[in-house]
Protein backbone atom coordinates (compact mmCIF):
# COMPACT_ATOMS: atom_id res chain seq x y z
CA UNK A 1 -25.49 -75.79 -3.81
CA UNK A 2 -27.07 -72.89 -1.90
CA UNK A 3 -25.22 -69.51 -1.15
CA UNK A 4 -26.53 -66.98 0.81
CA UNK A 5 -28.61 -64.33 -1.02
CA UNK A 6 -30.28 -61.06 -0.84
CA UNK A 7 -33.65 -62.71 -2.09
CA UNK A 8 -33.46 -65.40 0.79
CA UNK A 9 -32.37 -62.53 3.29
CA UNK A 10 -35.51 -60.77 2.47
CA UNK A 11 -37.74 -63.84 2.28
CA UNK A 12 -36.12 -66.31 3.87
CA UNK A 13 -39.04 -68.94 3.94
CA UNK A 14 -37.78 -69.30 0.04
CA UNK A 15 -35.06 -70.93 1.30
CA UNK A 16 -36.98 -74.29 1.78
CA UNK A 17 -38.33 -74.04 -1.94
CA UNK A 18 -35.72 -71.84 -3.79
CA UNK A 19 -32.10 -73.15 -4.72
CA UNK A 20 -29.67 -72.08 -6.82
CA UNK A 21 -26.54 -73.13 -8.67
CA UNK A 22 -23.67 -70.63 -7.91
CA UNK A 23 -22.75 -69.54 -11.09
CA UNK A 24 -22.24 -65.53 -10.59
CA UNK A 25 -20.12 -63.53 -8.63
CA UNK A 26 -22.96 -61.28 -6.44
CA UNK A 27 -23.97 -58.83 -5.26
CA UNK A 28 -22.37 -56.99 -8.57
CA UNK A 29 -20.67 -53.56 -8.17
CA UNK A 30 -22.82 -49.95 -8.67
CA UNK A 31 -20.08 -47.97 -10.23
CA UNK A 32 -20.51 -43.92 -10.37
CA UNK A 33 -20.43 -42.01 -13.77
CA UNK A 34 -18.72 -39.16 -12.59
CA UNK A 35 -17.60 -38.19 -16.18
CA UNK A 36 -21.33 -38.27 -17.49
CA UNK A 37 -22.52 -36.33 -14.45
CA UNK A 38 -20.19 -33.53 -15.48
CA UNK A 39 -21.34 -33.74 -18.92
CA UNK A 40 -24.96 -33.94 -18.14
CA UNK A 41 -24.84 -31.27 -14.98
CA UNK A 42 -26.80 -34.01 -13.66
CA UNK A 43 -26.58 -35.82 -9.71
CA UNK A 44 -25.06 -38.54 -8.91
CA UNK A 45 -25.79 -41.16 -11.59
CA UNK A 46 -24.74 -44.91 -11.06
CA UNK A 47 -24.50 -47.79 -13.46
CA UNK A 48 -25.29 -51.76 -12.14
CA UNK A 49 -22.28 -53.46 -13.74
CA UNK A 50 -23.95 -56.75 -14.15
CA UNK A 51 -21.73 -57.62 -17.14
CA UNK A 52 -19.17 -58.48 -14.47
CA UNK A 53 -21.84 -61.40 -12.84
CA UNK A 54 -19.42 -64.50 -14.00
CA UNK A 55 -16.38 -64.79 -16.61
CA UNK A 56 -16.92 -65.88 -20.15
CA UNK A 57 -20.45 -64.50 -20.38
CA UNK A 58 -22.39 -62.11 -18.09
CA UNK A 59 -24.94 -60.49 -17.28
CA UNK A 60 -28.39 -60.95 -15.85
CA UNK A 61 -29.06 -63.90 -17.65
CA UNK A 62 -26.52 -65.61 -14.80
CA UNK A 63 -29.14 -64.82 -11.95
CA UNK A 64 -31.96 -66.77 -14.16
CA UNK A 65 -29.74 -69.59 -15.09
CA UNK A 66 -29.08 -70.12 -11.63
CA UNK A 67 -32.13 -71.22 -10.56
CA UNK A 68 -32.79 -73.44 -13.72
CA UNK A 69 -29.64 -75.28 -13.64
CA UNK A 70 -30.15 -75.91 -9.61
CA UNK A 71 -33.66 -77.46 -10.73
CA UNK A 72 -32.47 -79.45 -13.69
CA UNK A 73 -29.65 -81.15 -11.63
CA UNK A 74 -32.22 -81.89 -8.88
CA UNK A 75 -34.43 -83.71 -11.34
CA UNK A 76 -31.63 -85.88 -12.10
CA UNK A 77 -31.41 -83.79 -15.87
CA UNK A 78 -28.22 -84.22 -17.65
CA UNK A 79 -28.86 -81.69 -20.48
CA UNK A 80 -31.13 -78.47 -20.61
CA UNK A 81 -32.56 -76.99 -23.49
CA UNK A 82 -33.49 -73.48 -24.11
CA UNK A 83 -35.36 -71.64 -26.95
CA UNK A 84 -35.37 -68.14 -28.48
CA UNK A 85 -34.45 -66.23 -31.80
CA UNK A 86 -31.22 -66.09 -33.52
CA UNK A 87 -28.74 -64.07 -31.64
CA UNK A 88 -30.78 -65.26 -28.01
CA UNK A 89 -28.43 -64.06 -25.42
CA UNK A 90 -30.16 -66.31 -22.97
CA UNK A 91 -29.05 -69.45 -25.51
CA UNK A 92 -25.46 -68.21 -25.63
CA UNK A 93 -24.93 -67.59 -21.51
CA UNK A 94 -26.46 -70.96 -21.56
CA UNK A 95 -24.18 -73.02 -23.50
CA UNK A 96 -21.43 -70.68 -21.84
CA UNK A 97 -22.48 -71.60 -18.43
CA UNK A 98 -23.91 -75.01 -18.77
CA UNK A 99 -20.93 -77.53 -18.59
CA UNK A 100 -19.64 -75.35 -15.56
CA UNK A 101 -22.87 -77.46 -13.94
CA UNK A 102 -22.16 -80.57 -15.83
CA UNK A 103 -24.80 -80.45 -18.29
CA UNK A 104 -25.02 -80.33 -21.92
CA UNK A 105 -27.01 -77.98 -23.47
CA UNK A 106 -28.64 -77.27 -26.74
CA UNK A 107 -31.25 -74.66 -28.07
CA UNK A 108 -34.25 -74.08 -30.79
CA UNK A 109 -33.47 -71.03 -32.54
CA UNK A 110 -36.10 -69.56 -34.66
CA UNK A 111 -35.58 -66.74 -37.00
CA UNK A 112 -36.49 -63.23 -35.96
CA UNK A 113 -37.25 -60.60 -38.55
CA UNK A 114 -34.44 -57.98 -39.03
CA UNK A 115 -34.60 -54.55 -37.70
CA UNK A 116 -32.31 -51.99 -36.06
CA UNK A 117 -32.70 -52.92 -32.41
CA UNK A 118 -32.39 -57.40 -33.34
């Protein structure tokens, strides 16, 4: 279930106590914004392209879901549950990602009052 990772490079006495369920495609690609350093007159600028982490749904909720579904499948867990408001990215990579580990998932949504940045 373990891959090799930058975290266990770094520390790698986590390796006894950290695992992971490969879900993501890492390390994720730094790409270079020439066109907005032009635009800007600024240096180099670089953008983290972590919506390219796994297929179906990215991003950095991947990394955390990793470590949660390696847990929940050690503890014998057949479903996870998650909760958050409505529109939880979190809940959505979740249900995305879940049955790729063989477990079902569900979440508590609550509502979340409405302004520009929900």
């Amino acid at each position: 279930m373990d891959e090799k990772r930058a975290l266990l490079s770094w520390f790698p006495a986590l390796a006894e106590q950290v695992r992971f369920f490969p879900l993501g495609a890492f390390p994720t690609p730094l790409e270079r914004m020439t066109k907005l350093e032009e635009a800007i007159g600024a240096g180099p600028l670089y953008v983290k392209r972590e919506d390219l982490t796994a297929t179906g749904f990215g991003g950095n909720k991947v990394r955390t879901l990793e470590g949660l579904f390696a847990e929940a499948l050690e503890r014998g867990a057949k479903q996870i549950w998650t909760t958050g408001a409505y529109g939880s990215n979190h809940a959505v990579c979740m249900a995305a990602h879940a049955p790729r580990a063989g477990l079902r998932s569900g979440a508590l949504l609550f509502p979340q009052p409405v302004t520009r940045t929900a």
